[in-house]
Protein backbone atom coordinates (compact mmCIF):
# COMPACT_ATOMS: atom_id res chain seq x y z
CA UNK A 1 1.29 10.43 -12.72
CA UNK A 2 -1.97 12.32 -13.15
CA UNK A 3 -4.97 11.88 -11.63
CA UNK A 4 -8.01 9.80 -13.51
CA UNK A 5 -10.33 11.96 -12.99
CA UNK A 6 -13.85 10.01 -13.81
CA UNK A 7 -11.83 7.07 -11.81
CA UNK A 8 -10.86 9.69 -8.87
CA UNK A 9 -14.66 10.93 -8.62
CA UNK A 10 -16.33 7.41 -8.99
CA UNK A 11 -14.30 6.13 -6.20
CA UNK A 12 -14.92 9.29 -4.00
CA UNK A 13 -18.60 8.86 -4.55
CA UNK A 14 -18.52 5.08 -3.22
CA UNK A 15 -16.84 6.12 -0.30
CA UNK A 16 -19.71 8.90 0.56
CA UNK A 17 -21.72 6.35 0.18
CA UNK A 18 -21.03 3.65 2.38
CA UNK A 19 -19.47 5.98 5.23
CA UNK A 20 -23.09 6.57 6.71
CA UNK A 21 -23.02 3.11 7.47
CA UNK A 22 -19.43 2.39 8.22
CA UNK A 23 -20.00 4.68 11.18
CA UNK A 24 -23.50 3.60 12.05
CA UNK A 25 -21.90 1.67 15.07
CA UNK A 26 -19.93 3.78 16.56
CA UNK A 27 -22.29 6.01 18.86
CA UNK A 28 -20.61 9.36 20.53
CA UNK A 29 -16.98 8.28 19.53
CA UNK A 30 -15.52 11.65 20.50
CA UNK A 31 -17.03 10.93 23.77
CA UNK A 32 -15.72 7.12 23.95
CA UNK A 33 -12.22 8.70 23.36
CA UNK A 34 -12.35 12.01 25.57
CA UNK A 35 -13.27 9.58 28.56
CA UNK A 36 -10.22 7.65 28.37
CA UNK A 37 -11.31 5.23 25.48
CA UNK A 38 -9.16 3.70 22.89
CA UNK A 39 -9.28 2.19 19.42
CA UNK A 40 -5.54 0.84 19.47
CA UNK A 41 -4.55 -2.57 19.42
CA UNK A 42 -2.97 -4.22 22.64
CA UNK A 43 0.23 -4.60 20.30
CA UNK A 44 0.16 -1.11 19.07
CA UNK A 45 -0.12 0.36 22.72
CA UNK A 46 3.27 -2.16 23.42
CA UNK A 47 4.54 -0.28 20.69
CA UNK A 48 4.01 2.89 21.26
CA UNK A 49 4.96 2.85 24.73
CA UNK A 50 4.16 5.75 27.49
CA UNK A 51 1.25 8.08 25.67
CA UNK A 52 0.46 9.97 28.63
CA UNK A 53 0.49 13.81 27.69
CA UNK A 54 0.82 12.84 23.99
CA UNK A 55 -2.17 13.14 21.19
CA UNK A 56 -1.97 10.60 18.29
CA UNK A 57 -3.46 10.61 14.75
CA UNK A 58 -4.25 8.00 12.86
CA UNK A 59 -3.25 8.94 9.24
CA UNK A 60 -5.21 6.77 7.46
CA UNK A 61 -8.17 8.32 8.89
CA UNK A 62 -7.43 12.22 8.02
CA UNK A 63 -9.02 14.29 5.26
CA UNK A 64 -7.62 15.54 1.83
């Protein structure tokens, strides 16, 4: 299916827009997470099981 274009490039330009403030709240993330921190739910951690040693990626949260 190709892309729509106009469609493709208005919804990239919302995103720009709003990610300034999606991300207002979040301070010195890398820091939270280099310290130990994590963003994963009590559930997902059940899931996952032992993570020591391991690095994770969230994949909705990578760039194309």
């Amino acid at each position: 299916m190709p892309i729509d274009r106009p469609s493709h490039e208005a919804n990239r330009r919302s995103w720009n827009a709003v990610t300034g403030a999606h991300n207002s709240h979040k301070g010195d993330q890398a820091k939270f997470l280099r310290d130990g921190g994590t963003t994963l739910f009590t559930e997902e951690l059940e899931l996952l099981g032992d993570l020591h040693g391991k690095r994770l990626v969230h994949l909705q949260c990578t760039m194309w």
